[in-house]
Protein backbone atom coordinates (compact mmCIF):
# COMPACT_ATOMS: atom_id res chain seq x y z
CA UNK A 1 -2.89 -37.79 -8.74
CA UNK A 2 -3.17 -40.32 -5.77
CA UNK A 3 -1.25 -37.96 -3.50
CA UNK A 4 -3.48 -34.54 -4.16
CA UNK A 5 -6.51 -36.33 -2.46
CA UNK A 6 -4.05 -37.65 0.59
CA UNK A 7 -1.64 -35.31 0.47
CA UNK A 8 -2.29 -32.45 2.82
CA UNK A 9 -1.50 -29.23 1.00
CA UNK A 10 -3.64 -25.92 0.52
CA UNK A 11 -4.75 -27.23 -3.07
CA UNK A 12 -6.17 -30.22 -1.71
CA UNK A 13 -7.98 -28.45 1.00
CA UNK A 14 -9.28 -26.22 -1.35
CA UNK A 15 -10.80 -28.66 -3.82
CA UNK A 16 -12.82 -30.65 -0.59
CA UNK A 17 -13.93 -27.35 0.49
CA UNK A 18 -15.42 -26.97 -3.13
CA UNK A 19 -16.61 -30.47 -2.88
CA UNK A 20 -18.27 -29.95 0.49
CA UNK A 21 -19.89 -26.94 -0.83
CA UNK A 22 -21.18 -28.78 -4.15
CA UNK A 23 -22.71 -31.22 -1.43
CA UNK A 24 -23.99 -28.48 0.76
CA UNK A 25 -25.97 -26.87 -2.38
CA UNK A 26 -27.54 -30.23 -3.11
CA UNK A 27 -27.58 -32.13 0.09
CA UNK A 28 -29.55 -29.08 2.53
CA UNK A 29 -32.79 -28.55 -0.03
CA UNK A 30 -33.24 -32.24 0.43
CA UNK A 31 -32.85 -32.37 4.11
CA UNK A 32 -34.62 -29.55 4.93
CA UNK A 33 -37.98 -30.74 2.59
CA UNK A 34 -38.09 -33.59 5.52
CA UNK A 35 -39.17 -32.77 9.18
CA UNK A 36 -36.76 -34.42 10.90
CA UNK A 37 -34.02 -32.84 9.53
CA UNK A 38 -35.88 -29.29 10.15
CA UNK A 39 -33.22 -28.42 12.75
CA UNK A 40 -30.48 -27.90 10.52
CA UNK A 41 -31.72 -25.35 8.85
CA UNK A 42 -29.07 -23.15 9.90
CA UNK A 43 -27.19 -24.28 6.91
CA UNK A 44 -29.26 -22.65 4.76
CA UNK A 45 -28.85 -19.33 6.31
CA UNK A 46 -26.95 -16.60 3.89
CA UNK A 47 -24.50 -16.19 7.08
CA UNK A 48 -23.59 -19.53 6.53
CA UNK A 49 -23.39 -19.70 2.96
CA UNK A 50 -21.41 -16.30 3.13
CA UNK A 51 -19.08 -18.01 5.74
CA UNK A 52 -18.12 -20.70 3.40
CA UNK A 53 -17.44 -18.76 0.58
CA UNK A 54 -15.29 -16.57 2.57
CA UNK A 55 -13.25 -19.64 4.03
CA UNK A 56 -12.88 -20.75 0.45
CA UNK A 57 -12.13 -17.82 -1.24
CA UNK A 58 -9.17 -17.07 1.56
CA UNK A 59 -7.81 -21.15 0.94
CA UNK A 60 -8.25 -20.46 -2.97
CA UNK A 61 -6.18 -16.83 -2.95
CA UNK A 62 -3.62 -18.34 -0.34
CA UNK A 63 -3.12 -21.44 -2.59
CA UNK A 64 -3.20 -20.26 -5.97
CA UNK A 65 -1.00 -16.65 -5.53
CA UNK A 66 1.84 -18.12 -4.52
CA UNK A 67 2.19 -21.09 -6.33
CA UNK A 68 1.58 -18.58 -9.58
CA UNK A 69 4.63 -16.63 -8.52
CA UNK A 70 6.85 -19.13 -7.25
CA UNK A 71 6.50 -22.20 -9.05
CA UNK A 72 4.55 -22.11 -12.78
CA UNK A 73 3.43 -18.50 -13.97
CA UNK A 74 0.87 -20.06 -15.58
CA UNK A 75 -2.60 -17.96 -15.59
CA UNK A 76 -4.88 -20.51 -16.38
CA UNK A 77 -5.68 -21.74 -12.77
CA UNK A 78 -6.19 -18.38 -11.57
CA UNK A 79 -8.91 -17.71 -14.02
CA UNK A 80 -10.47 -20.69 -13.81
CA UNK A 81 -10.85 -19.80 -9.70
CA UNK A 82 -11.82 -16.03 -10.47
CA UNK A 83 -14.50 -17.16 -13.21
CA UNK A 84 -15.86 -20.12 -10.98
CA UNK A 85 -16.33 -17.69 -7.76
CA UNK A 86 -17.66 -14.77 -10.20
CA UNK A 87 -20.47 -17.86 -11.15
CA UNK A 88 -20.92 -18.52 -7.55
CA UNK A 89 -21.80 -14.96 -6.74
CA UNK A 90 -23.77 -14.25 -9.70
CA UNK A 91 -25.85 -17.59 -8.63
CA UNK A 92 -26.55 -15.92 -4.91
CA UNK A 93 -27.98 -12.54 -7.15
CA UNK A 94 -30.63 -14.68 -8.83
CA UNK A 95 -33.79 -15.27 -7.67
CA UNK A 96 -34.60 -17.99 -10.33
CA UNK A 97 -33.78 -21.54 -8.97
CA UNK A 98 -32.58 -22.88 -11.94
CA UNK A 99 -30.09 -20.56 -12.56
CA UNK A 100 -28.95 -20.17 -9.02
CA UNK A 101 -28.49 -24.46 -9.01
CA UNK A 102 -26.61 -24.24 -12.38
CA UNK A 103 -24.29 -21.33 -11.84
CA UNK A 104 -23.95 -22.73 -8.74
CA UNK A 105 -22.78 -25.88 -9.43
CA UNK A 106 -20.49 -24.45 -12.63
CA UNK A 107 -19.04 -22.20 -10.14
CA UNK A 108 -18.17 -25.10 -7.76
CA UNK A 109 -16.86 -27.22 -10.72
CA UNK A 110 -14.66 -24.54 -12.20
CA UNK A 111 -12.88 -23.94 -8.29
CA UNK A 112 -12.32 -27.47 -7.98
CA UNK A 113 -10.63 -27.43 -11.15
CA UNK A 114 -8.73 -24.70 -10.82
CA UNK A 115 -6.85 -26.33 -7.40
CA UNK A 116 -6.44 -29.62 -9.69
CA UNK A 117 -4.40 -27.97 -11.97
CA UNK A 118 -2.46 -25.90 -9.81
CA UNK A 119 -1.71 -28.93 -8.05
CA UNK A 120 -0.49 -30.51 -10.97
CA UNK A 121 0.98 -27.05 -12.49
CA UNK A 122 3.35 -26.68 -9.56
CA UNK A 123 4.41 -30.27 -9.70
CA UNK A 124 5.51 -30.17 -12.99
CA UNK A 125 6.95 -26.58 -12.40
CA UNK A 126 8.99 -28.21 -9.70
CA UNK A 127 10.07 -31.43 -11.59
CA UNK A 128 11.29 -29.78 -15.02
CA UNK A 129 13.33 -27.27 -12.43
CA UNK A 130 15.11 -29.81 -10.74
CA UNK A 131 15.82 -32.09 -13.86
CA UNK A 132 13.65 -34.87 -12.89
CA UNK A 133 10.48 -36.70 -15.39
């Protein structure tokens, strides 16, 4: 599991760019309720947000597509990404805050996950393939 955090592969990428956005949704709020930080509030623009989500959702498909087909067959990562970015949009629909933090943050968790255990899907894919434990 050491290696998927240093290892420089589109599964990796994919889980900091859900990590970055879990800090995004809780870091900007916080920034942006102090004056000083009042010029960043780009970051809290829906271009922005829309941006990221874009740039994810293009690592996530290019990651998790092929390594489905060519390595594991295995469905369960790909849900896991379709249900965390189907929380993730239902969270930008809302206008409550509570449910736009929590789906949110689900959403982010459930993406993360789902590059975890491709990562770890297509190493085992490739190690019971080629014989090795």
């Amino acid at each position: 599991m050491k290696s998927f955090f240093i290892q420089p592969s589109l599964d990796a990428t994919g889980f900091w760019a859900s990590a970055i956005c879990a800090l995004h949704c809780v870091a900007v709020p916080i920034l942006l309720s102090f004056a000083a930080f009042s010029g960043l509030a780009f970051l809290e623009t829906p271009a922005f947000e829309y941006a990221i989500l874009s740039i994810s959702i293009i690592i996530g498909v290019s990651s998790l597509l092929p390594s489905y087909f060519r390595h594991h067959r295995k469905f369960s990562a790909l849900c896991l990404f379709v249900t965390g970015f189907l929380m993730i949009v239902l969270s930008r629909m809302t206008e409550l805050e509570f449910w736009e933090i929590g789906l949110t943050t689900a959403g982010v968790t459930l993406v993360a996950t789902a590059h975890i255990l491709n990562y770890k899907l297509c190493r085992h894919g490739n190690s019971s393939r080629t014989g090795e434990r």
